[in-house]
Protein backbone atom coordinates (compact mmCIF):
# COMPACT_ATOMS: atom_id res chain seq x y z
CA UNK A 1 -64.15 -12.03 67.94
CA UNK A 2 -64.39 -8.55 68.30
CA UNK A 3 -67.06 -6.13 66.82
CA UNK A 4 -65.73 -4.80 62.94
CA UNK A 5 -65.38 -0.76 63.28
CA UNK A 6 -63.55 -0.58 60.31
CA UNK A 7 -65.26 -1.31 56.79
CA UNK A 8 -63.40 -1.02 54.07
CA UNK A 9 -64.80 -3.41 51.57
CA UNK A 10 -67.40 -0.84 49.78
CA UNK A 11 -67.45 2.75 50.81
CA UNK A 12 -65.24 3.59 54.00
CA UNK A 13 -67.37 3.61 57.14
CA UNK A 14 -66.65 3.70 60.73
CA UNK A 15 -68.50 2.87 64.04
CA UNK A 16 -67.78 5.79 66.22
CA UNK A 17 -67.45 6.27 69.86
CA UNK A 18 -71.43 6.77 70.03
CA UNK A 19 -71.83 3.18 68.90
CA UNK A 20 -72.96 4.45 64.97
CA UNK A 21 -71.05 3.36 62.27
CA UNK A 22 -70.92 6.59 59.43
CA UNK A 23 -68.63 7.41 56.73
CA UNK A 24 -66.22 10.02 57.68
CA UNK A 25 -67.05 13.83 57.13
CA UNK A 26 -64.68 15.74 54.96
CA UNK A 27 -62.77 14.43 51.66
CA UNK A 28 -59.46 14.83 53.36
CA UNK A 29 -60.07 13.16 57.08
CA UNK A 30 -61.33 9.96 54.79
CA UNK A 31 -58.16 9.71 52.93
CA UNK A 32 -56.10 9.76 55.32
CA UNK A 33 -58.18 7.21 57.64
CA UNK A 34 -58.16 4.88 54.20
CA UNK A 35 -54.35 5.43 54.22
CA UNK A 36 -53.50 4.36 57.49
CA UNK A 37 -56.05 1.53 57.11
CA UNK A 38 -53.99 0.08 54.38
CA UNK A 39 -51.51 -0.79 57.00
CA UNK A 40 -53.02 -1.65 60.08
CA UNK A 41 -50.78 -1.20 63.12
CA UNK A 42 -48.34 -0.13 60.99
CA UNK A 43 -46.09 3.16 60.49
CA UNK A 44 -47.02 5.46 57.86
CA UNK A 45 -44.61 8.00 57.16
CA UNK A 46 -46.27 11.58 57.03
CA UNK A 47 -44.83 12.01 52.94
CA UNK A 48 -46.84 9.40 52.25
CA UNK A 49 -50.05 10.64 53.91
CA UNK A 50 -49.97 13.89 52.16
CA UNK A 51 -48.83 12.28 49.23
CA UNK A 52 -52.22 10.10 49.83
CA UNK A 53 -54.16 13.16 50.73
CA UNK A 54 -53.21 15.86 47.88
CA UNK A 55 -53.43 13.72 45.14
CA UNK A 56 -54.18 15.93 42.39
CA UNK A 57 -52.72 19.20 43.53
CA UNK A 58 -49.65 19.99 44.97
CA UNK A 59 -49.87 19.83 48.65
CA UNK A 60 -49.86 23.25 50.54
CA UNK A 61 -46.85 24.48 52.56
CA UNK A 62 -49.09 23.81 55.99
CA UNK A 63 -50.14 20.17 54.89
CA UNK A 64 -48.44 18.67 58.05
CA UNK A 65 -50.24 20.93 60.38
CA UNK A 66 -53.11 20.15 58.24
CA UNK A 67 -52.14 16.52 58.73
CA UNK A 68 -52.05 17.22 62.41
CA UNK A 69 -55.19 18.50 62.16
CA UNK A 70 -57.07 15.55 60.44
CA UNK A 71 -55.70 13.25 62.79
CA UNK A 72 -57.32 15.00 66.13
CA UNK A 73 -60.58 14.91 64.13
CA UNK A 74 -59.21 11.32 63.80
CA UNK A 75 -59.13 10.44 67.35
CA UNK A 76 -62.49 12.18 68.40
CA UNK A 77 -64.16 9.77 65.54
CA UNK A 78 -62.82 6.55 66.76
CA UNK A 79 -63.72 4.40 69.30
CA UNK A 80 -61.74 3.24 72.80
CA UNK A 81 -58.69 1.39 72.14
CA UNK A 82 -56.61 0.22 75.01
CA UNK A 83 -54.18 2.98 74.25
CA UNK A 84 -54.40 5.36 71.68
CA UNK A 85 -55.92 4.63 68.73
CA UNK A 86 -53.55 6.45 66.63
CA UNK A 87 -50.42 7.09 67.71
CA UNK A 88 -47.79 9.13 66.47
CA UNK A 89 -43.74 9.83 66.00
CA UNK A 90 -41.48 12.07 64.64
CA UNK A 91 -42.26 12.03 60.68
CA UNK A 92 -45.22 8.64 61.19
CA UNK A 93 -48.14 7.59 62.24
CA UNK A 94 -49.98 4.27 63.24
CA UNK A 95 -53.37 3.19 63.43
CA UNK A 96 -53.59 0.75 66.25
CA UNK A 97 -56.66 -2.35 64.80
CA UNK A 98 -57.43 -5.17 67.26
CA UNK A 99 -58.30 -8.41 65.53
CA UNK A 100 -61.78 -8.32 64.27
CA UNK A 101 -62.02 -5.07 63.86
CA UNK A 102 -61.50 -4.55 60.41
CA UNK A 103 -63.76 -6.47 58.04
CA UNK A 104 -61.41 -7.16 55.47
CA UNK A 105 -59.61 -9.22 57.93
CA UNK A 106 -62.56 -10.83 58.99
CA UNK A 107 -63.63 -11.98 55.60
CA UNK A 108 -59.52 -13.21 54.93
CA UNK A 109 -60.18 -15.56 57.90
CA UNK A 110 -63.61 -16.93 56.92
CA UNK A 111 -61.98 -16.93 53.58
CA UNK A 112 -59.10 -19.76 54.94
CA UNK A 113 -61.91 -21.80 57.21
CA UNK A 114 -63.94 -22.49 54.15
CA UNK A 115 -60.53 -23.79 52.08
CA UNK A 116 -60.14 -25.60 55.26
CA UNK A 117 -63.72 -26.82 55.49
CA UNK A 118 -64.03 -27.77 51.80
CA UNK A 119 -60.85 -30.09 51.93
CA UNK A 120 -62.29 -31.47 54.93
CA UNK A 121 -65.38 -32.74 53.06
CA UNK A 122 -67.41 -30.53 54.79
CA UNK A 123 -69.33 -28.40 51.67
CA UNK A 124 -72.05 -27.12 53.68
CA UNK A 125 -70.01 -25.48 56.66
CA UNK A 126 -67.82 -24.14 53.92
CA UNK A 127 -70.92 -22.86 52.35
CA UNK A 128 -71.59 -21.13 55.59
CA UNK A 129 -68.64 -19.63 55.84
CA UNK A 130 -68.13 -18.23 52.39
CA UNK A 131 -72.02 -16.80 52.35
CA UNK A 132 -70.81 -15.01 55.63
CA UNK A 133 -67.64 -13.50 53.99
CA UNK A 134 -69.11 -12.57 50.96
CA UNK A 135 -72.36 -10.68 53.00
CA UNK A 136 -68.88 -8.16 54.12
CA UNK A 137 -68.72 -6.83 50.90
CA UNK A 138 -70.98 -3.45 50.40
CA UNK A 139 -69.18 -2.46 46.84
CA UNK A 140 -65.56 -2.36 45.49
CA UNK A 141 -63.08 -2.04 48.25
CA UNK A 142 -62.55 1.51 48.99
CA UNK A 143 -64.86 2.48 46.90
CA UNK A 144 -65.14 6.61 46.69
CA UNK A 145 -61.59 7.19 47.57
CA UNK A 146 -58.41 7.47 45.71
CA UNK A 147 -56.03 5.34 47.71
CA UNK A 148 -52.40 5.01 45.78
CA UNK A 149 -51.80 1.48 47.36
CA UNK A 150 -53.73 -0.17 44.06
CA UNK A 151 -51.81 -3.47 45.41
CA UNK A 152 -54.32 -3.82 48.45
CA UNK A 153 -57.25 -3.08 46.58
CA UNK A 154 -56.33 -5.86 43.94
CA UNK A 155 -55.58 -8.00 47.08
CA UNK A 156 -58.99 -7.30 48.35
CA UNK A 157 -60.56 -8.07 44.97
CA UNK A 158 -58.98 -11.55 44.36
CA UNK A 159 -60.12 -12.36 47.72
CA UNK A 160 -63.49 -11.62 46.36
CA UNK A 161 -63.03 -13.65 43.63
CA UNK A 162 -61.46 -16.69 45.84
CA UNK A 163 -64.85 -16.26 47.71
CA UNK A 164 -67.14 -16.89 45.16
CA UNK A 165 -64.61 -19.70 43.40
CA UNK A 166 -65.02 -21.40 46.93
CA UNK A 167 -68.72 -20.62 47.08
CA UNK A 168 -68.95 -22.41 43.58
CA UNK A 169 -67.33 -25.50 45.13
CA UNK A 170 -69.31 -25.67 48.05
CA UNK A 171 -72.42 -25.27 45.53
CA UNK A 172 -70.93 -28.45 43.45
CA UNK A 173 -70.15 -30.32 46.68
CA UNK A 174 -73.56 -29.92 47.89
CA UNK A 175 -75.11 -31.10 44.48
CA UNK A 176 -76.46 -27.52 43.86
CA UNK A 177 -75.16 -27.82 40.36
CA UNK A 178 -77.30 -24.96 39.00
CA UNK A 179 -76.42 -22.59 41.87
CA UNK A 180 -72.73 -23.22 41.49
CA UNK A 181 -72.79 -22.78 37.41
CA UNK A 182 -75.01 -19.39 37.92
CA UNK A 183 -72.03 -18.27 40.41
CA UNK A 184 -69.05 -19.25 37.72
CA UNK A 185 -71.28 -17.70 34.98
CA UNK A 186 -70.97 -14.47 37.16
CA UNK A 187 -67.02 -15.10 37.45
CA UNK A 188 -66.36 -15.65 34.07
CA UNK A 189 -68.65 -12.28 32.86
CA UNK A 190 -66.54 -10.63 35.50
CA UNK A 191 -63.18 -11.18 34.52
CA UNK A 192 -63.57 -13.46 31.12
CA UNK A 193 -59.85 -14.25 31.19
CA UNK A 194 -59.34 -16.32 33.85
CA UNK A 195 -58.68 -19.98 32.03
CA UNK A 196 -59.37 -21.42 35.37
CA UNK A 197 -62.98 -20.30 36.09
CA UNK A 198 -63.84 -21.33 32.30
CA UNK A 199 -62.83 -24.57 32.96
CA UNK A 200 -64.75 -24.81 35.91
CA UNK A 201 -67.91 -23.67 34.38
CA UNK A 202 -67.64 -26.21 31.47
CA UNK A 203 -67.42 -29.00 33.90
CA UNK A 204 -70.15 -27.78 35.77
CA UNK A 205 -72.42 -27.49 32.67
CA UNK A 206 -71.00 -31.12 31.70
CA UNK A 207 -72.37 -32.20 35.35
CA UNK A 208 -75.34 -31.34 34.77
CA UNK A 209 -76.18 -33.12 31.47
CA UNK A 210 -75.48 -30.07 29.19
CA UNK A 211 -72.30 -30.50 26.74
CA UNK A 212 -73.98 -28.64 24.16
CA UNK A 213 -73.95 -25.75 26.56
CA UNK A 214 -70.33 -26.28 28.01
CA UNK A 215 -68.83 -26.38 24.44
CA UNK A 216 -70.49 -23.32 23.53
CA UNK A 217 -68.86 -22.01 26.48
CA UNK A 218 -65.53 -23.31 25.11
CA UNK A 219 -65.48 -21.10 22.45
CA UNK A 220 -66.92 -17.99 24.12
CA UNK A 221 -63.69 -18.52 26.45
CA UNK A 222 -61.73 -19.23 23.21
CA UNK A 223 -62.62 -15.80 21.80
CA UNK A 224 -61.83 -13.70 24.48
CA UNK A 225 -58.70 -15.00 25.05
CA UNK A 226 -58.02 -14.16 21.09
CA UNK A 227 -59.45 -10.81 20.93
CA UNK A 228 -57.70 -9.87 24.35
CA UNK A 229 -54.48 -11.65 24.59
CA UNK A 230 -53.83 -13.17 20.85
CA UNK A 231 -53.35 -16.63 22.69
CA UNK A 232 -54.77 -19.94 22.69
CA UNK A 233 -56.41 -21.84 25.24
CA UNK A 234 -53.85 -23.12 27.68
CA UNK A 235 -53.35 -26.73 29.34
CA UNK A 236 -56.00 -25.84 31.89
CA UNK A 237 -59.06 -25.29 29.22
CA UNK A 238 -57.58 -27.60 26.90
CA UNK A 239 -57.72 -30.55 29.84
CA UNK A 240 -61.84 -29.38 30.23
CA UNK A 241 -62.41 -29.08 26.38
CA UNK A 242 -61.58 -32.93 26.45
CA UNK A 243 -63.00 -34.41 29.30
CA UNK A 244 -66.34 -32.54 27.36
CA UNK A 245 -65.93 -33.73 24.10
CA UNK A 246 -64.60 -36.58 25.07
CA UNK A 247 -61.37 -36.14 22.76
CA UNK A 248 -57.80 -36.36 24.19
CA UNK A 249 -55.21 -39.15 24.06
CA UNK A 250 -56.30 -41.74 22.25
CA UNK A 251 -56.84 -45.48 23.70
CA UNK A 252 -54.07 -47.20 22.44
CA UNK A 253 -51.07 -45.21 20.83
CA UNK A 254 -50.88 -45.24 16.95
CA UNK A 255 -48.78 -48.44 15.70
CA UNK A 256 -48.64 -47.65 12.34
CA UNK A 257 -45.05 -49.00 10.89
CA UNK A 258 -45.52 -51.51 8.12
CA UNK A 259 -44.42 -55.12 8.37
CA UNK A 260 -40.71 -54.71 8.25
CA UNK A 261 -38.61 -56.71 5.61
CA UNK A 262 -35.46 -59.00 7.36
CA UNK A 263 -32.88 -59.67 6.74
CA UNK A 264 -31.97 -56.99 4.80
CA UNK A 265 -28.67 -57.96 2.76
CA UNK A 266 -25.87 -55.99 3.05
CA UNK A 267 -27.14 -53.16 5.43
CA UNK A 268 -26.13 -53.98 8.77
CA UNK A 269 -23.81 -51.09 9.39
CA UNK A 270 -26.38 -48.94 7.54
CA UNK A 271 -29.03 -50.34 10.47
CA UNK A 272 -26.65 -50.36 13.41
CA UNK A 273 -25.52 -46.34 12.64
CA UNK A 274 -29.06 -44.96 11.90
CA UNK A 275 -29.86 -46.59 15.38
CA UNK A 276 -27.45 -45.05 17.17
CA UNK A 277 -28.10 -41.80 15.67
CA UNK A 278 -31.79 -41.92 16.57
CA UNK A 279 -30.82 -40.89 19.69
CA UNK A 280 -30.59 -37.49 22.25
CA UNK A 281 -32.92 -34.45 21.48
CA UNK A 282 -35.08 -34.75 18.55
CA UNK A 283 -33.18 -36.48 16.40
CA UNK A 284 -33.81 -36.68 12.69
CA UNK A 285 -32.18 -39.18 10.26
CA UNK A 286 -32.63 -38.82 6.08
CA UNK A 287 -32.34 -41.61 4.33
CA UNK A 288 -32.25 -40.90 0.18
CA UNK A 289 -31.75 -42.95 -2.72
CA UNK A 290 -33.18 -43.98 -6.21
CA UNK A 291 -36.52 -45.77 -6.55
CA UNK A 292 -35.64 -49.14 -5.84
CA UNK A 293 -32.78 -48.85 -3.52
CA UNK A 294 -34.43 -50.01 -0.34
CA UNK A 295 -34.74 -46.85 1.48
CA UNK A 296 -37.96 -47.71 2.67
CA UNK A 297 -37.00 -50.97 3.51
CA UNK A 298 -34.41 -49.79 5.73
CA UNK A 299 -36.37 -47.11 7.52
CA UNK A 300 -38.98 -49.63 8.57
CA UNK A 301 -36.66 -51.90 9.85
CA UNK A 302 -34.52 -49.34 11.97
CA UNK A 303 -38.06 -47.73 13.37
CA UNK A 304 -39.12 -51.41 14.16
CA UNK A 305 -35.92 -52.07 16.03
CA UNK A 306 -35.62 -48.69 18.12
CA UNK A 307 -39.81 -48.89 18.54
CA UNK A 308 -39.57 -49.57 22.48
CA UNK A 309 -38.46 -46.11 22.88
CA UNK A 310 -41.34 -44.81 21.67
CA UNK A 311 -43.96 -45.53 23.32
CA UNK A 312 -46.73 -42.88 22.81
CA UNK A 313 -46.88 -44.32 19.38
CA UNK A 314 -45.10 -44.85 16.00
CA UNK A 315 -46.47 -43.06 12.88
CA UNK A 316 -45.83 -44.09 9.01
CA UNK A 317 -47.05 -41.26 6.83
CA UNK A 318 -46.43 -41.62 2.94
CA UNK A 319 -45.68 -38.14 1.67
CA UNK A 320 -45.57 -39.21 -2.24
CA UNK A 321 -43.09 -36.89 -3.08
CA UNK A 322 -42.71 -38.67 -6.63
CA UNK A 323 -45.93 -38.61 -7.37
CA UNK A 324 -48.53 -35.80 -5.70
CA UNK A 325 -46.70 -34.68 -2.85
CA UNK A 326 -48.92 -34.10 0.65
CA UNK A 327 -49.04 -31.03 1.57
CA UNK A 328 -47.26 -30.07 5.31
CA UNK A 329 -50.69 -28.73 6.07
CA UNK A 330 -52.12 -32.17 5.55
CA UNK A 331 -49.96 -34.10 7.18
CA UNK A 332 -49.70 -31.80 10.19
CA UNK A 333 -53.83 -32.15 10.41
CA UNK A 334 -53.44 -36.34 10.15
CA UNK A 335 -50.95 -36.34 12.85
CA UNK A 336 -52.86 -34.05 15.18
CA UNK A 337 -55.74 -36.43 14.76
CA UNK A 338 -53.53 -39.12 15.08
CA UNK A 339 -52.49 -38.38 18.91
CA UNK A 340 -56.14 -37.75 20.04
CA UNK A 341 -55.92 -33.71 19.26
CA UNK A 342 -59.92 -32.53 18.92
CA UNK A 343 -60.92 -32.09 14.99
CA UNK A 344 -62.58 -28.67 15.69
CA UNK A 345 -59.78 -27.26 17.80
CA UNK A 346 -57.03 -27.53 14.83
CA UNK A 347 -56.03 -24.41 13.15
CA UNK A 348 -56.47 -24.04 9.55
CA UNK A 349 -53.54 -21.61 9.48
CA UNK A 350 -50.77 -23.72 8.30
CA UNK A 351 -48.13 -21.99 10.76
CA UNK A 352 -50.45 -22.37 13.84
CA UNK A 353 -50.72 -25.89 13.06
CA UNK A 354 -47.29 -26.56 13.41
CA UNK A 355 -46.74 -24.61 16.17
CA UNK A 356 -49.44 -26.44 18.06
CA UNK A 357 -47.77 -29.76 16.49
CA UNK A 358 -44.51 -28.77 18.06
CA UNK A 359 -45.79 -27.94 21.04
CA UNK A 360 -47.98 -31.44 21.59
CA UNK A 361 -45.20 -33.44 20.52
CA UNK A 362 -43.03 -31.66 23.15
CA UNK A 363 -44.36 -34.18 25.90
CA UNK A 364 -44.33 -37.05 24.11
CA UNK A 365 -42.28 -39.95 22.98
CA UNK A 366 -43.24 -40.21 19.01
CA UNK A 367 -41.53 -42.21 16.58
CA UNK A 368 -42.04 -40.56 12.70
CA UNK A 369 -41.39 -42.32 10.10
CA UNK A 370 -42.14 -39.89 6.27
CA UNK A 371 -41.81 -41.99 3.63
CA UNK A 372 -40.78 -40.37 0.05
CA UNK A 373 -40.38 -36.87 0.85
CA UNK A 374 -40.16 -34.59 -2.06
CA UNK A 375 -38.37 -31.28 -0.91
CA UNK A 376 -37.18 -30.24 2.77
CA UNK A 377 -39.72 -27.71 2.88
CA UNK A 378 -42.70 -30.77 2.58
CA UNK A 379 -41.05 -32.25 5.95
CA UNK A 380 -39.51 -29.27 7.91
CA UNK A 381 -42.66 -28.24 10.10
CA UNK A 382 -43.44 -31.82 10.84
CA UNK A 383 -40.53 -32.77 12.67
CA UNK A 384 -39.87 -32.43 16.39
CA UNK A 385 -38.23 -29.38 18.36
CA UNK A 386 -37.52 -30.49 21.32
CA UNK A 387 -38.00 -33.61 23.75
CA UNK A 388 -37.60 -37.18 22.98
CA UNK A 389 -39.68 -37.97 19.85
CA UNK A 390 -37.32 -38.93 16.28
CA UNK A 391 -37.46 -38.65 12.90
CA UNK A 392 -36.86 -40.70 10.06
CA UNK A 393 -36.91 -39.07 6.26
CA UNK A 394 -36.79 -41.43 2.99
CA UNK A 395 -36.67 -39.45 -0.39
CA UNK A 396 -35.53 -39.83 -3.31
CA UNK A 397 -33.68 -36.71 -3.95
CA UNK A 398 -29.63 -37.08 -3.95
CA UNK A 399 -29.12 -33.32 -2.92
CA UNK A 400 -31.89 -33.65 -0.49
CA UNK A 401 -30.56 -32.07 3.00
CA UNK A 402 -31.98 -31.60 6.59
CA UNK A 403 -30.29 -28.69 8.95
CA UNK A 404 -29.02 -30.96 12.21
CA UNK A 405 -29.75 -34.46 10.85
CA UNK A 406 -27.90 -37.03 9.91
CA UNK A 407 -28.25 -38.48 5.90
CA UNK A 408 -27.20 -41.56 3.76
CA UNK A 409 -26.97 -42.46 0.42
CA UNK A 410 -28.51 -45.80 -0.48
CA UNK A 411 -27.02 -46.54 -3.68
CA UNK A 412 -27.60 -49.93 -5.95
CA UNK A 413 -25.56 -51.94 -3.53
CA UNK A 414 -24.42 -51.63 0.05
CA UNK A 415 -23.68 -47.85 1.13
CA UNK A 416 -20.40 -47.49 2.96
CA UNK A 417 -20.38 -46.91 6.46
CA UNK A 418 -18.48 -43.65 5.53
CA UNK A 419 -21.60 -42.11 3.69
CA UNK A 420 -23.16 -41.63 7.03
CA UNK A 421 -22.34 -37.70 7.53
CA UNK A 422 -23.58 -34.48 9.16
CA UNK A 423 -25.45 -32.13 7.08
CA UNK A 424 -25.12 -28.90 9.01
């Protein structure tokens, strides 16, 4: 590889023809070396240079002979090239870089050998590698100069932070536990709303025999991304959180339908259409009647026979609508317990909780049975969105309707099939 003559992560520098490296004299020479560096052997059109070069003033009427000027200072800085080092055309110019010469390519290769090395299982040459990369850096890339191509500065920073992600892993590989949760404490001070490094830090912490630690570190990640973004933890932190606290999905799904009560006399069309209506995206069914009727009856033994769908689990929840009706709030914290959801991670804000109900039930295959609702407004935040989980809805309100589910009317003896309607 050849020697680097071009620095560009920290203050610009470059190793002259006398063998020194030295930062560039003059304020304009400098930007328009850290221009043309941007793009290596690349053209660089001469309105972009001055653009580049008079940043905050409007560029003179003699900037291209200026321009013309910088670049023979240019060439009398640089070292040998095979031809010249920067060339020029008719309205561009190129600065010619050999590989190895510029150190933020060098640290972009060591960068890809320790990936490489680390999915190899081969921690400490990655470790090598990534300690050699990361000794490149002098300060932020660039640092000093105005350059307007913000994209390859950010490019050079996340390459950074890749660095010191990989020099975490190489840390954890090694069993340098302590070294590698000091590096994604760093990380996470750094730039506090990346999900990703969080995560990785609470694991780390976990490693080592410190939960109490990694939840505290939970929350600090929790808050930030409230205060900064008005969001909650995503999949990512959420997937950490658990293997921590040892929450998530329980066991064994919840099996909670009663013992169901066959035959039932003279519903059979009533239990053959509320099956086939249980079907497609999220569907809801509301079956109402009188005390008495066998509403209940039948909802148990429809959920019992469609059950096999359903295999994340199958949830009874009596809503006592005639007596003290549940509140949604309630019921929305009993069936976030009820699919594994961590206690101290459940909103108390009645609207959050549903969304974050709607949004775990998404993924899943849920069968709800709510026995004895009271009003549509008890049930309405507790039913499914979208996905594959159903609804069914006993109460004993005549007028009771449900936007986009299907109803019937139990009355004292066997409904007709033709009560089965669409409540729009």
């Amino acid at each position: 590889m050849s020697m680097v003559l071009f620095q560009v992560l920290g203050p610009l520098e470059v190793c002259g023809r006398d063998g020194v490296t030295r930062r560039p004299a003059g304020g304009k020479p400098a930007a328009v070396l850290a221009a043309l560096l941007v793009q290596p052997n690349a053209w660089v059109a001469v309105d972009r240079l001055i653009e580049n070069t008079w940043q905050e003033q409007a560029a003179p009427a003699s900037a291209e002979a200026n321009l013309k000027t910088y670049m023979w200072q240019l060439r009398r800085l640089l070292p040998e090239h095979d031809g010249p080092r920067i060339e020029g055309r008719a309205g561009a110019y190129r600065l010619h870089v050999g590989p190895g010469e510029l150190d933020a390519d060098c640290a972009a290769a060591l960068a890809d050998d320790a990936t490489r090395a680390l999915a190899e299982g081969a921690p400490g040459t990655a470790l090598k590698l990534v300690e050699q990369a990361l000794r490149l850096w002098r300060g932020r890339p660039f640092e000093g100069l105005d350059v307007l191509a913000d994209d390859a500065v950010e490019r050079l920073d996340e390459l950074h932070r890749q660095l010191r992600e990989s020099l975490a892993d190489a840390q954890l590989g090694l069993g340098r536990t302590a070294e590698a949760v000091a590096t994604l404490q760093a990380l996470a001070t750094d730039d506090p709303l990346r999900e990703d490094v969080w995560a990785r830090l609470m694991r780390a912490q976990h490693e080592m025999g410190r939960p109490a630690q990694a939840l505290a570190t939970f929350h600090r990640a929790r808050r930030s991304l409230a205060a900064e973004l008005g969001v909650r933890p995503g999949p990512e932190l959420m997937k950490a959180f658990r293997a921590v606290h040892g929450g998530g999905t329980p066991d064994r799904p919840r099996r909670e339908l009663p013992r169901a009560v066959e035959p039932l006399v003279g519903r059979g069309r009533e239990l053959v259409a509320l099956g086939r209506a249980l079907t497609g995206c999220a569907p809801a069914v509301v079956v109402s009647g009188a005390a008495g009727s066998g509403k209940t009856a039948l909802a148990v033994a429809v959920a019992h026979r469609i059950s096999e769908r359903f295999p994340d689990g199958q949830f009874f929840v009596e809503l006592h609508g005639g007596s003290r009706p549940l509140t949604t709030s309630a019921v929305l914290e009993r069936l976030l317990r009820g699919i594994g959801f961590p206690p101290a991670l459940i909103p108390s804000d009645v609207d959050e909780r549903a969304a974050l109900w709607r949004s775990e039930v998404a993924g899943r295959r849920l069968l709800l049975v709510f026995d004895d609702a009271a009003t549509r407004g008890q049930v309405e935040a507790l039913l499914p969105a979208t996905g594959h989980s159903a609804a069914i809805i006993t109460t004993r309100g005549h007028d009771f309707s449900l936007a986009g589910a299907r109803t019937v009317h139990l009355g004292a003896e066997r409904a007709r099939s033709g009560q089965l309607e669409r409540v729009a």
